[in-house]
N, C-alpha and C. Protein backbone atom coordinates (compact mmCIF):
# COMPACT_ATOMS: atom_id res chain seq x y z
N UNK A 1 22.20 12.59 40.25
CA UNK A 1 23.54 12.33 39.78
C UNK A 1 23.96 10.94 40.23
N UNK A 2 24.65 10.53 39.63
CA UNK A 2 25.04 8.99 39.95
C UNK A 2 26.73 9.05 40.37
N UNK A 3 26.80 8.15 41.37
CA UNK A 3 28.19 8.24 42.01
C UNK A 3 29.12 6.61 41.49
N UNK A 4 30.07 6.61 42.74
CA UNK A 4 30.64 4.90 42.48
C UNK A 4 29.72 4.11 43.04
N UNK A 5 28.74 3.85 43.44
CA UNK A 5 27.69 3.00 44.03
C UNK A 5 26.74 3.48 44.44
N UNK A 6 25.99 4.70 44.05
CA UNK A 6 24.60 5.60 44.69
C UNK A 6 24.34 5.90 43.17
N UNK A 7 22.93 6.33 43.66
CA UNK A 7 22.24 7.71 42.43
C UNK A 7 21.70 8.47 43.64
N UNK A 8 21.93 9.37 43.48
CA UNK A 8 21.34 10.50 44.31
C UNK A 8 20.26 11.44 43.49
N UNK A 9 19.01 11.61 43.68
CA UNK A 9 18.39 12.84 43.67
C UNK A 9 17.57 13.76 44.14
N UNK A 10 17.35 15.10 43.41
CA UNK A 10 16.93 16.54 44.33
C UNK A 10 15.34 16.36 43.49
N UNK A 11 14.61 17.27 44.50
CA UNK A 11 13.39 17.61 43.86
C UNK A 11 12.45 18.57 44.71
N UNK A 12 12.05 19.86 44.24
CA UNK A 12 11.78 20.54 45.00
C UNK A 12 10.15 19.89 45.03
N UNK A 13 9.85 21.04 45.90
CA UNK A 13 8.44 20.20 47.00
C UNK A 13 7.21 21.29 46.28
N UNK A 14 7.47 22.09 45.57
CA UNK A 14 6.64 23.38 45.47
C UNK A 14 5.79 22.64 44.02
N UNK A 15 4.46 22.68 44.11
CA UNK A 15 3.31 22.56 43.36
C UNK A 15 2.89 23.98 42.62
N UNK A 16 3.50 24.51 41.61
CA UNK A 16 2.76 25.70 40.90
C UNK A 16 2.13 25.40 39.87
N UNK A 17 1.84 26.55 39.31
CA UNK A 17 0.80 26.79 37.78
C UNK A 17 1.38 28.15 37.82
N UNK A 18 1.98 28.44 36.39
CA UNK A 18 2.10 30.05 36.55
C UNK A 18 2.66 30.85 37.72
N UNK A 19 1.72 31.75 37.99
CA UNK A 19 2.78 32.67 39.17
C UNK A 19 1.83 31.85 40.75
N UNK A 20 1.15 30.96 40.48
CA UNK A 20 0.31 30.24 41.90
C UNK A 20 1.24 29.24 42.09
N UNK A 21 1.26 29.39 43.64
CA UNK A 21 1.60 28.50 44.38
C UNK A 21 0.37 27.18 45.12
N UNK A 22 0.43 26.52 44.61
CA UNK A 22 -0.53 25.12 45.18
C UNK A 22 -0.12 24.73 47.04
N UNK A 23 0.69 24.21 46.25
CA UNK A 23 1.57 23.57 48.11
C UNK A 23 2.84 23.74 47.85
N UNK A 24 3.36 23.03 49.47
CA UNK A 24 5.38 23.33 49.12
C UNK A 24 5.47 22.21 50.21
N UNK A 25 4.65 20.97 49.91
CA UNK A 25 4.40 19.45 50.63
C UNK A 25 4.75 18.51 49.06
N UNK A 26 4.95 18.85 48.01
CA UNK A 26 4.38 17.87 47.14
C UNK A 26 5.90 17.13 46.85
N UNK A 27 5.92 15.82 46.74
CA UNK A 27 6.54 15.01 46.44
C UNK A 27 6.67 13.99 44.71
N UNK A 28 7.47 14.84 44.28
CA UNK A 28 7.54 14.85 42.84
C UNK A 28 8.12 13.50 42.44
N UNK A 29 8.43 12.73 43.12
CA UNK A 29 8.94 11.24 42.62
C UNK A 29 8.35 9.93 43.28
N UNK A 30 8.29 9.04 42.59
CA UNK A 30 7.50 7.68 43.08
C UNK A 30 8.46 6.65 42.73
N UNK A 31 8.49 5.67 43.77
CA UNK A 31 9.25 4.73 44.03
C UNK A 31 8.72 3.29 42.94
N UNK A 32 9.22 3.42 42.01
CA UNK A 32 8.82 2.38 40.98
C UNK A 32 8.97 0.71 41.62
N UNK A 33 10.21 0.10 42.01
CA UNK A 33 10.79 -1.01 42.88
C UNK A 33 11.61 -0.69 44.11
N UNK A 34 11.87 -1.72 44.38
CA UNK A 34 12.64 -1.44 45.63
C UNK A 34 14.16 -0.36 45.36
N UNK A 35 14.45 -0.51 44.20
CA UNK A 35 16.08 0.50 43.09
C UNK A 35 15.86 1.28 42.27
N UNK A 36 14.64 1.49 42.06
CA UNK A 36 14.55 1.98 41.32
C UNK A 36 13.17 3.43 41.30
N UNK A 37 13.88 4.39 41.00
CA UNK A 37 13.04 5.88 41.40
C UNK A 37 12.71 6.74 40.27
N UNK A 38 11.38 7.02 39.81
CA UNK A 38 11.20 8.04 38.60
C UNK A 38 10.55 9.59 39.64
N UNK A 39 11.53 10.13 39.24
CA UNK A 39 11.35 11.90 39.09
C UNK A 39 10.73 12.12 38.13
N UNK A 40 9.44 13.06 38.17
CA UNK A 40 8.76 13.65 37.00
C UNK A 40 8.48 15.19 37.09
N UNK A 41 8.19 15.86 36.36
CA UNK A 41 7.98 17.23 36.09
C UNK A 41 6.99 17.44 34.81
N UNK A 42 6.02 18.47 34.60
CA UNK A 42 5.39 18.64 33.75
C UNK A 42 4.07 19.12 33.98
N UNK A 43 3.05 19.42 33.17
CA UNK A 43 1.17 19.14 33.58
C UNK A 43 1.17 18.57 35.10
N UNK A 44 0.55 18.97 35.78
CA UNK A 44 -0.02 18.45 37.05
C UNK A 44 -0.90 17.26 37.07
N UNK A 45 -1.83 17.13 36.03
CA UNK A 45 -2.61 15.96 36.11
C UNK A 45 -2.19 14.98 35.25
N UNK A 46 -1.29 15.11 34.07
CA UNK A 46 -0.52 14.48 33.35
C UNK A 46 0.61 13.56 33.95
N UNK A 47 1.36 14.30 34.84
CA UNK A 47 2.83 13.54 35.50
C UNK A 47 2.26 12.80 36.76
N UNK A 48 1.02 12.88 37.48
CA UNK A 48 1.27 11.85 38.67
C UNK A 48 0.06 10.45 37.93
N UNK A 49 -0.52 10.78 36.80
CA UNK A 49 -1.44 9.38 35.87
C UNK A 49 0.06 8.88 35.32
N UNK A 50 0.32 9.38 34.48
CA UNK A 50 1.76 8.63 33.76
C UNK A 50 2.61 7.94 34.57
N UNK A 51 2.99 8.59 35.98
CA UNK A 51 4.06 7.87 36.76
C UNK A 51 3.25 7.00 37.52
N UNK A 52 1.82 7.00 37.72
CA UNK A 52 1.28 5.84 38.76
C UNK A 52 0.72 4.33 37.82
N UNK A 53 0.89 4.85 36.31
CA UNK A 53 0.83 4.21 35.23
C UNK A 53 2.22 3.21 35.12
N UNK A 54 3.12 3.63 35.23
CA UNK A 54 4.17 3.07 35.08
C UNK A 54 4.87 1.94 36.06
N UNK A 55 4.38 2.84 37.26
CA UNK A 55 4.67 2.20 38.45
C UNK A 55 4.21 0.96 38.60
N UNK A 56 2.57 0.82 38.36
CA UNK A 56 1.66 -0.47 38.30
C UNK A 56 2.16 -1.11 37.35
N UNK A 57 2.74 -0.72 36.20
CA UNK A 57 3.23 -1.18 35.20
C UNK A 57 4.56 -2.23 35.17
N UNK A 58 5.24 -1.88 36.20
CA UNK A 58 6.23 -1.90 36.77
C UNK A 58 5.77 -3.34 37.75
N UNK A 59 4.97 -2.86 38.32
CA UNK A 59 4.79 -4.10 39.72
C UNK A 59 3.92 -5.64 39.24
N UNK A 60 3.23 -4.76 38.34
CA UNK A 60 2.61 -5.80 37.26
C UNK A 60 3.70 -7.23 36.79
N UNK A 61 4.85 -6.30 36.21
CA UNK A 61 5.79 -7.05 35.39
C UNK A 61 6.48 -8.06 36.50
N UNK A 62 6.77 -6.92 37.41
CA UNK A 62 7.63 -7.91 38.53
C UNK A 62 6.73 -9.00 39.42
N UNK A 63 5.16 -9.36 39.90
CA UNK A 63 3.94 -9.97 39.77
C UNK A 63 3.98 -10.91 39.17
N UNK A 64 3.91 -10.89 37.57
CA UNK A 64 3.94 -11.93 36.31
C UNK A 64 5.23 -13.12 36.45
N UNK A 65 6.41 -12.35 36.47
CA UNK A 65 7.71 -12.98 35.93
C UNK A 65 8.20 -13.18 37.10
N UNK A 66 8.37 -12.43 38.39
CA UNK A 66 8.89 -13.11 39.49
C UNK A 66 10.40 -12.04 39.99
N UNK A 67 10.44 -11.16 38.85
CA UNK A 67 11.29 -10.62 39.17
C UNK A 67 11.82 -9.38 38.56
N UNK A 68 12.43 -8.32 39.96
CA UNK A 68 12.33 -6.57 39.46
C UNK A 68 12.99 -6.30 38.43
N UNK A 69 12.35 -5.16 38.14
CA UNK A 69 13.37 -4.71 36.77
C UNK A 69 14.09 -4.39 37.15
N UNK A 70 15.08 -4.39 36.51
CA UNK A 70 16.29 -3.22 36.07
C UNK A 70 16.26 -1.72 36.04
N UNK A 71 16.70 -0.81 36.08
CA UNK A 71 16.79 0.54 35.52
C UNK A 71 16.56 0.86 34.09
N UNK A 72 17.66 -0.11 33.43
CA UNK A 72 17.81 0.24 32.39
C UNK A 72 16.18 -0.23 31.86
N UNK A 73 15.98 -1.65 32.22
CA UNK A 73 14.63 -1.80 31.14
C UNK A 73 13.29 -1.23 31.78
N UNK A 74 13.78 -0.53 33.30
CA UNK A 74 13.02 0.37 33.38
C UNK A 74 12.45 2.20 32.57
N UNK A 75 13.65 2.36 32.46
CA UNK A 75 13.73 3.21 31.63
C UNK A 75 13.41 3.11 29.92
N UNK A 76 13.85 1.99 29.62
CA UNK A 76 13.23 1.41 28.05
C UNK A 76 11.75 1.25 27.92
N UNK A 77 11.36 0.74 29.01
CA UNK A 77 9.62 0.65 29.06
C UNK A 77 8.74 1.77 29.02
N UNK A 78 9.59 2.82 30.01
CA UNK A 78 9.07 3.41 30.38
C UNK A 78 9.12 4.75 28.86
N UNK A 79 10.06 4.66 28.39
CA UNK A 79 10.46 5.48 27.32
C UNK A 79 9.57 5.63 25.90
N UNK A 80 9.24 3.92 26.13
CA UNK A 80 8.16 3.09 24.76
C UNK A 80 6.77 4.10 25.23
N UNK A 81 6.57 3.70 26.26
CA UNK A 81 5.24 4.22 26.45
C UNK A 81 5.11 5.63 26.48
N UNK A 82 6.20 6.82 26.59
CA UNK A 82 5.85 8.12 26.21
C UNK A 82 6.39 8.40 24.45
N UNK A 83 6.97 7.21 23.98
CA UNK A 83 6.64 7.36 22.60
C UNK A 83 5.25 7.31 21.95
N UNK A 84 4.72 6.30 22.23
CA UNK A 84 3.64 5.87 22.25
C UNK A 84 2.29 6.99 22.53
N UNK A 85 2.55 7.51 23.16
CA UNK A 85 1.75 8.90 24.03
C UNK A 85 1.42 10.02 22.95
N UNK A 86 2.60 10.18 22.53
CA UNK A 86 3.35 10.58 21.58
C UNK A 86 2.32 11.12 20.57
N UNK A 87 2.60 9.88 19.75
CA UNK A 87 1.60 9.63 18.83
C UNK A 87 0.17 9.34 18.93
N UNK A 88 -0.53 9.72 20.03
CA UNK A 88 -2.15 9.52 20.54
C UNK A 88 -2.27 10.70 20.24
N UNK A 89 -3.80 10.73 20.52
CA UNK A 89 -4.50 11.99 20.38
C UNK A 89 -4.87 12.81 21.58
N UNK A 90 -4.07 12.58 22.42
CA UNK A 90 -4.31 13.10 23.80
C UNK A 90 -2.53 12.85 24.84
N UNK A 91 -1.40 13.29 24.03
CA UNK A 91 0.41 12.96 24.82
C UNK A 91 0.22 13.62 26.39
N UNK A 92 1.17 12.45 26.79
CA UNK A 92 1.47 13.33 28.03
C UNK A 92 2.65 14.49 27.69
N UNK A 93 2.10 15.79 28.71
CA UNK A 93 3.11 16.33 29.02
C UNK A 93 4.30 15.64 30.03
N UNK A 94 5.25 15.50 30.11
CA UNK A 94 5.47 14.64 31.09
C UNK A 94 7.06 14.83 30.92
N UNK A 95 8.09 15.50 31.67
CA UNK A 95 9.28 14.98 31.50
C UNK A 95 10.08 13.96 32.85
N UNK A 96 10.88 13.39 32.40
CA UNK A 96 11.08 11.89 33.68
C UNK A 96 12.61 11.91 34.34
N UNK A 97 12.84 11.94 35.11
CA UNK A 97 14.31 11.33 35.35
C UNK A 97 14.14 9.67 36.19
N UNK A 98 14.18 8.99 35.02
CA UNK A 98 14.32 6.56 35.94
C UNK A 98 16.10 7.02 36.63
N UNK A 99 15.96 6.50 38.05
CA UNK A 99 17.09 7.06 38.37
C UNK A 99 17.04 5.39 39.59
N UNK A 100 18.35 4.53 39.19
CA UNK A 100 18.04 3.51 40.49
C UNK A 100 19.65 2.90 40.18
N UNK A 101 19.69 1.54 40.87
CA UNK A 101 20.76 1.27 41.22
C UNK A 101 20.38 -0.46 40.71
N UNK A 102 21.03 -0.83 39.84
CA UNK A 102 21.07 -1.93 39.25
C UNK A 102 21.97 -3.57 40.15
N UNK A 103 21.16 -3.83 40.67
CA UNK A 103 22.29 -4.84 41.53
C UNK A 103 22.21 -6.54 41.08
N UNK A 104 22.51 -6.21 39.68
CA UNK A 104 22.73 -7.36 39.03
C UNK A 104 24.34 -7.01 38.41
N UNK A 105 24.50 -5.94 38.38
CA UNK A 105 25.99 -5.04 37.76
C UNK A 105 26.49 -4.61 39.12
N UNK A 106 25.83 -4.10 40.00
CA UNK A 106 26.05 -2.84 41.08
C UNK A 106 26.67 -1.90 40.20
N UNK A 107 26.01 -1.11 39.40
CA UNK A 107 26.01 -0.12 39.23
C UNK A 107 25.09 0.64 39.60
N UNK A 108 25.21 2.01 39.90
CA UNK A 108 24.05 2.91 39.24
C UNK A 108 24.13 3.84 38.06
N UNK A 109 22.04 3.73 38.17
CA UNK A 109 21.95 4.31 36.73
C UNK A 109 21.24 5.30 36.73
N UNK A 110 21.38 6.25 35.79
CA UNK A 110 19.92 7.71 35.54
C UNK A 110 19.54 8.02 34.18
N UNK A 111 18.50 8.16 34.13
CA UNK A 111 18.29 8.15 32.81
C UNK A 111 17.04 9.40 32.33
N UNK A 112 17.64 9.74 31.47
CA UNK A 112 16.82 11.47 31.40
C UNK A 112 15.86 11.29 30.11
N UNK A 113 14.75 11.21 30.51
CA UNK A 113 13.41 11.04 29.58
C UNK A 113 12.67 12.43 28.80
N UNK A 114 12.51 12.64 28.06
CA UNK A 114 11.47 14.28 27.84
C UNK A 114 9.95 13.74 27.47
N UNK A 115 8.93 14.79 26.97
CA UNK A 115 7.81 14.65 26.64
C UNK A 115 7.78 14.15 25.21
N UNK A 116 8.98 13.74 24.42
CA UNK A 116 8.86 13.25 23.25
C UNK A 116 9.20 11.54 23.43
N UNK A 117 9.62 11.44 24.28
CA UNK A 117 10.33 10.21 24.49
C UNK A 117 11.91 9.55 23.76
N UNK A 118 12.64 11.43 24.39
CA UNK A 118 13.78 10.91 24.03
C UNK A 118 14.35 10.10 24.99
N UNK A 119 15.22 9.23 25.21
CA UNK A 119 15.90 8.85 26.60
C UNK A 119 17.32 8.36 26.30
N UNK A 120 18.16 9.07 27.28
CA UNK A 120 19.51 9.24 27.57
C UNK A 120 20.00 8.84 28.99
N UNK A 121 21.11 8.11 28.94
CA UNK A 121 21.91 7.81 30.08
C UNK A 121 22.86 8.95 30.19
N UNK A 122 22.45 9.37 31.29
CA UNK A 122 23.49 10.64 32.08
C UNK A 122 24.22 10.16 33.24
N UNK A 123 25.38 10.83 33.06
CA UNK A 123 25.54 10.96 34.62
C UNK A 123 24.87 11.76 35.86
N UNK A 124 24.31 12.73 35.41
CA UNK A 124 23.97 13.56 36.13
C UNK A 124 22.81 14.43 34.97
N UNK A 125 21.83 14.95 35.63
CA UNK A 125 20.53 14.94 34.63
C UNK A 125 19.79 16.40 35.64
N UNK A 126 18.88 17.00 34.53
CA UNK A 126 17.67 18.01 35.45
C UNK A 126 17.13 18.75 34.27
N UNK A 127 15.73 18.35 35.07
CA UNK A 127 14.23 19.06 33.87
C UNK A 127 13.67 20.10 34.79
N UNK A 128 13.41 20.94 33.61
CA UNK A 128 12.59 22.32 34.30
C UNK A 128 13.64 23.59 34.20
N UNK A 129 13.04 24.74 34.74
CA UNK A 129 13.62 25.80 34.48
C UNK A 129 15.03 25.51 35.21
N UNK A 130 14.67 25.06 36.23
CA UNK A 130 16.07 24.63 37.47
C UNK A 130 17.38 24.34 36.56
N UNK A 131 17.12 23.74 35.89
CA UNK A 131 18.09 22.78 34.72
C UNK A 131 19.12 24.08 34.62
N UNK A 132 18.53 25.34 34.37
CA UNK A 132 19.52 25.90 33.83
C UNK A 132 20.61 26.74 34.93
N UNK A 133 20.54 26.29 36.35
CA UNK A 133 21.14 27.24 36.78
C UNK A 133 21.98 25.72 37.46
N UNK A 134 21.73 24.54 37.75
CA UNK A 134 22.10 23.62 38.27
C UNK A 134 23.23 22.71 37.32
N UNK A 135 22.93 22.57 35.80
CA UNK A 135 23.69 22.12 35.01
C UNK A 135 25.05 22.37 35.19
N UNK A 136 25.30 23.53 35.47
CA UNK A 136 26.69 24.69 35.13
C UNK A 136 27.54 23.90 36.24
N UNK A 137 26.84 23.67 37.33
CA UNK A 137 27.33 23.37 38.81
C UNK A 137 27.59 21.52 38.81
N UNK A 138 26.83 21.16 38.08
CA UNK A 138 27.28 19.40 38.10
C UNK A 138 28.13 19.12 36.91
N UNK A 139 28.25 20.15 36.26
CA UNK A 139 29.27 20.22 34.84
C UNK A 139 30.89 20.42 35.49
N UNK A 140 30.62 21.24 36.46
CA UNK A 140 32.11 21.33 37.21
C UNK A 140 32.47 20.58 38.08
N UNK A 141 31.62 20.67 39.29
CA UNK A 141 31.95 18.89 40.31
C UNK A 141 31.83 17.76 40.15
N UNK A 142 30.75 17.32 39.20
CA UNK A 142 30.76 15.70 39.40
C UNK A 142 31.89 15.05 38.64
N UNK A 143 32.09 13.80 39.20
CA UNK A 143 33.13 12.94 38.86
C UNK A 143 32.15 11.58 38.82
N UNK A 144 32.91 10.61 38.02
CA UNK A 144 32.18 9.29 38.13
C UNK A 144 32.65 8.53 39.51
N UNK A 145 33.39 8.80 40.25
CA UNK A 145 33.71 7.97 41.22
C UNK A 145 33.66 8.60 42.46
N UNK A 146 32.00 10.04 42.26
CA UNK A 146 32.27 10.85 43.81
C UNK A 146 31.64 9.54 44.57
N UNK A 147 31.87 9.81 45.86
CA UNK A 147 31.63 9.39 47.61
C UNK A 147 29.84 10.52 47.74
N UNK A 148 29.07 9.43 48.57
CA UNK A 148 28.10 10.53 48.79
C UNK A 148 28.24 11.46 49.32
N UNK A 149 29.27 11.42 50.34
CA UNK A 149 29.32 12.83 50.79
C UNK A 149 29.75 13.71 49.94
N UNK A 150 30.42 13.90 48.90
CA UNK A 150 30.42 14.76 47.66
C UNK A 150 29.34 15.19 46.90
N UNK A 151 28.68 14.01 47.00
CA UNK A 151 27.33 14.26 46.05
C UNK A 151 26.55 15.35 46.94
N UNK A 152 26.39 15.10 48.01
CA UNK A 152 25.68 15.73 49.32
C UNK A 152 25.92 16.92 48.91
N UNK A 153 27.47 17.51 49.13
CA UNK A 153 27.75 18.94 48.72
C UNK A 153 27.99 19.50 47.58
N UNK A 154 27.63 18.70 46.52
CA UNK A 154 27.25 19.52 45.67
C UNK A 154 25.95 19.88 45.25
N UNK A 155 25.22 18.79 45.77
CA UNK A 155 23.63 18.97 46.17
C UNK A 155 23.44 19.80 46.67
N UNK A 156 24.04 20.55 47.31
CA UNK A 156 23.45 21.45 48.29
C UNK A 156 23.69 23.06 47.99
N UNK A 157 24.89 22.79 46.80
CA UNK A 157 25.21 23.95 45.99
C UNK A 157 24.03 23.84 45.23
N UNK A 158 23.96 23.13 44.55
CA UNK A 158 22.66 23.64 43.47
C UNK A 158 21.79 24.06 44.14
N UNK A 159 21.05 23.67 45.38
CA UNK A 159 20.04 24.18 46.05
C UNK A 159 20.36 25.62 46.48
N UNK A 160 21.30 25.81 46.57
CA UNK A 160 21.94 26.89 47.15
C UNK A 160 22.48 28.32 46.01
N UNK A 161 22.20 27.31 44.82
CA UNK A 161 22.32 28.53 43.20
C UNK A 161 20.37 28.62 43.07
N UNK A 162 19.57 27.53 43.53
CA UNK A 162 18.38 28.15 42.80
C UNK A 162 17.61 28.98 43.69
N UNK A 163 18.23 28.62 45.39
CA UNK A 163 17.53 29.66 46.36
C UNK A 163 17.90 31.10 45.86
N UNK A 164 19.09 31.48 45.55
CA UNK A 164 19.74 32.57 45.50
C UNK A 164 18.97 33.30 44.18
N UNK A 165 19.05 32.46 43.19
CA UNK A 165 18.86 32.63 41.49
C UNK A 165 17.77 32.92 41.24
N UNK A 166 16.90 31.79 41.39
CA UNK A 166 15.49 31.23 40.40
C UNK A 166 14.48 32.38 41.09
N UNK A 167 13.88 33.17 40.28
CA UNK A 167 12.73 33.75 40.63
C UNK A 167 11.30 33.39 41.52
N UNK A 168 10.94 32.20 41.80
CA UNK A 168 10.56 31.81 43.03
C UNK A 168 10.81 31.16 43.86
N UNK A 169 10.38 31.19 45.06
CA UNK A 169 11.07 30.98 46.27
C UNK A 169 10.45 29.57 46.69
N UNK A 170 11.64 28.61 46.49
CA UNK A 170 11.15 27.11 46.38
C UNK A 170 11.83 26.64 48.10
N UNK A 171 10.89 26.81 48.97
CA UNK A 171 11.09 26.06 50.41
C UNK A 171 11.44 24.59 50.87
N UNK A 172 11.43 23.92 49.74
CA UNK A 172 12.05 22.56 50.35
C UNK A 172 12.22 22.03 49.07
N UNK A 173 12.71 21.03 50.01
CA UNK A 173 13.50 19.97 48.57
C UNK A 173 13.75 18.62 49.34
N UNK A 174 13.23 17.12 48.29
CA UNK A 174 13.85 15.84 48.93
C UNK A 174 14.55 15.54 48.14
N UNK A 175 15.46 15.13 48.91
CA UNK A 175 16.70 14.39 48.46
C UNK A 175 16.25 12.40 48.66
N UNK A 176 16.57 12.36 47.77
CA UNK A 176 16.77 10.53 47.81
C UNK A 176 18.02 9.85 46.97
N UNK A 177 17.84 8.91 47.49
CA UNK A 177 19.58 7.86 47.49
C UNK A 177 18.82 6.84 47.09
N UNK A 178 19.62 5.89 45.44
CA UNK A 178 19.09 4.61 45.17
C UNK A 178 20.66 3.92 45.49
N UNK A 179 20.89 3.31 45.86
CA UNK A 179 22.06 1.93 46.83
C UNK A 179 21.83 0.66 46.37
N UNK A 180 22.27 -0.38 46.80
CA UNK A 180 22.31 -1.45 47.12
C UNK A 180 21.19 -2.21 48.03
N UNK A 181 21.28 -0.95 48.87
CA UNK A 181 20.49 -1.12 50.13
C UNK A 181 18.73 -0.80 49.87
N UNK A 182 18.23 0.04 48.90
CA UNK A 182 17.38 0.33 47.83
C UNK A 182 17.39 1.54 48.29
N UNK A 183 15.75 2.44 48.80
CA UNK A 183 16.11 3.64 48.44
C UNK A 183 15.32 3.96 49.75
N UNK A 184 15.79 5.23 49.78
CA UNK A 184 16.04 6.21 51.42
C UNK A 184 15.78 7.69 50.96
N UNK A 185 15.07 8.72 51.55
CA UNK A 185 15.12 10.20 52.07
C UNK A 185 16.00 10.40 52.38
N UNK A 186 17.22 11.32 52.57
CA UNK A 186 18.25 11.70 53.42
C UNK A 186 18.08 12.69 53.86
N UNK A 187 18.65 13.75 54.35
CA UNK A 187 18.78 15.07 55.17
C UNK A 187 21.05 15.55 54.39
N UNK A 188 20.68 16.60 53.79
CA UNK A 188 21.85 17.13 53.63
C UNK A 188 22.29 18.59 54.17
């Protein structure tokens, strides 16, 4: 979710297939620039090639020209290329949340990607089954001008609707903050 100067996001730690549990260590997002953070969900061997694809893709650009992207044309790049996917003979499964903090505006931004390569600016965004019990809950609290500590607690409600809710039992979750300051783990 994006605040007056943060993007904040959740991501649980649990690696499944079906009713298997893999691990409940796995870290579902990669730090594209110093502002900028893609969340992925999808295929297991599909979402960490696509996002380590992007990433290089990413460092490449900033390498060449001298200087980081943006969110936004992070998210545009990144959007081309699961169009692109798309239409191969081999798409990623792959859904994305580009979630960073633009400090050419100081804004922040999030941006909600699917496996077709739709992409949308949200305020507040979530892929996967989770989506449906967490939506309801950032549909009622968020504001465009929360304080992190708002974001914090409502973060912690959603975690706190899918412990209760969601049919498996998802043991952790990281939280990360894109700022000014770039980007951080927190503890809520």
């Amino acid at each position: 979710m994006t605040g007056k100067d943060f993007t904040l996001t959740i991501s649980d730690t649990a690696a499944t297939r079906s009713i298997i549990v893999f691990k409940n260590d796995e870290d579902k997002s990669l730090e594209l620039n110093k502002h900028v953070l893609m969340l992925y969900s999808g295929s297991p061997g599909d979402t960490l090639h696509f996002a380590e694809y992007i990433q290089r893709n990413v460092k490449l650009y900033e390498i060449k020209n001298g200087i980081e992207l943006t969110p936004k044309a992070t998210a545009t790049f990144t959007r081309r290329e699961m169009a692109n996917s798309v239409r191969s003979r081999k798409p990623y499964n792959v859904n994305l949340l580009i979630a960073g903090y633009d400090v050419t505006t100081s804004l922040p931004h999030l941006y909600w990607i699917d496996h077709l390569g739709t992409n949308a600016t949200m305020p507040y965004a979530a892929h996967g089954y989770g989506a449906f019990y967490t939506l309801s809950i950032l549909d009622k609290y968020h504001r465009p001008d929360i304080s992190l500590d708002e974001a914090k607690a409502i973060a912690k409600k959603c975690i706190e609707e899918l412990k209760t809710r969601f049919f498996t039992n998802l043991t952790g979750f990281k939280v990360k903050v894109s700022d000014k300051d770039g980007i951080r783990e927190i503890e809520i």
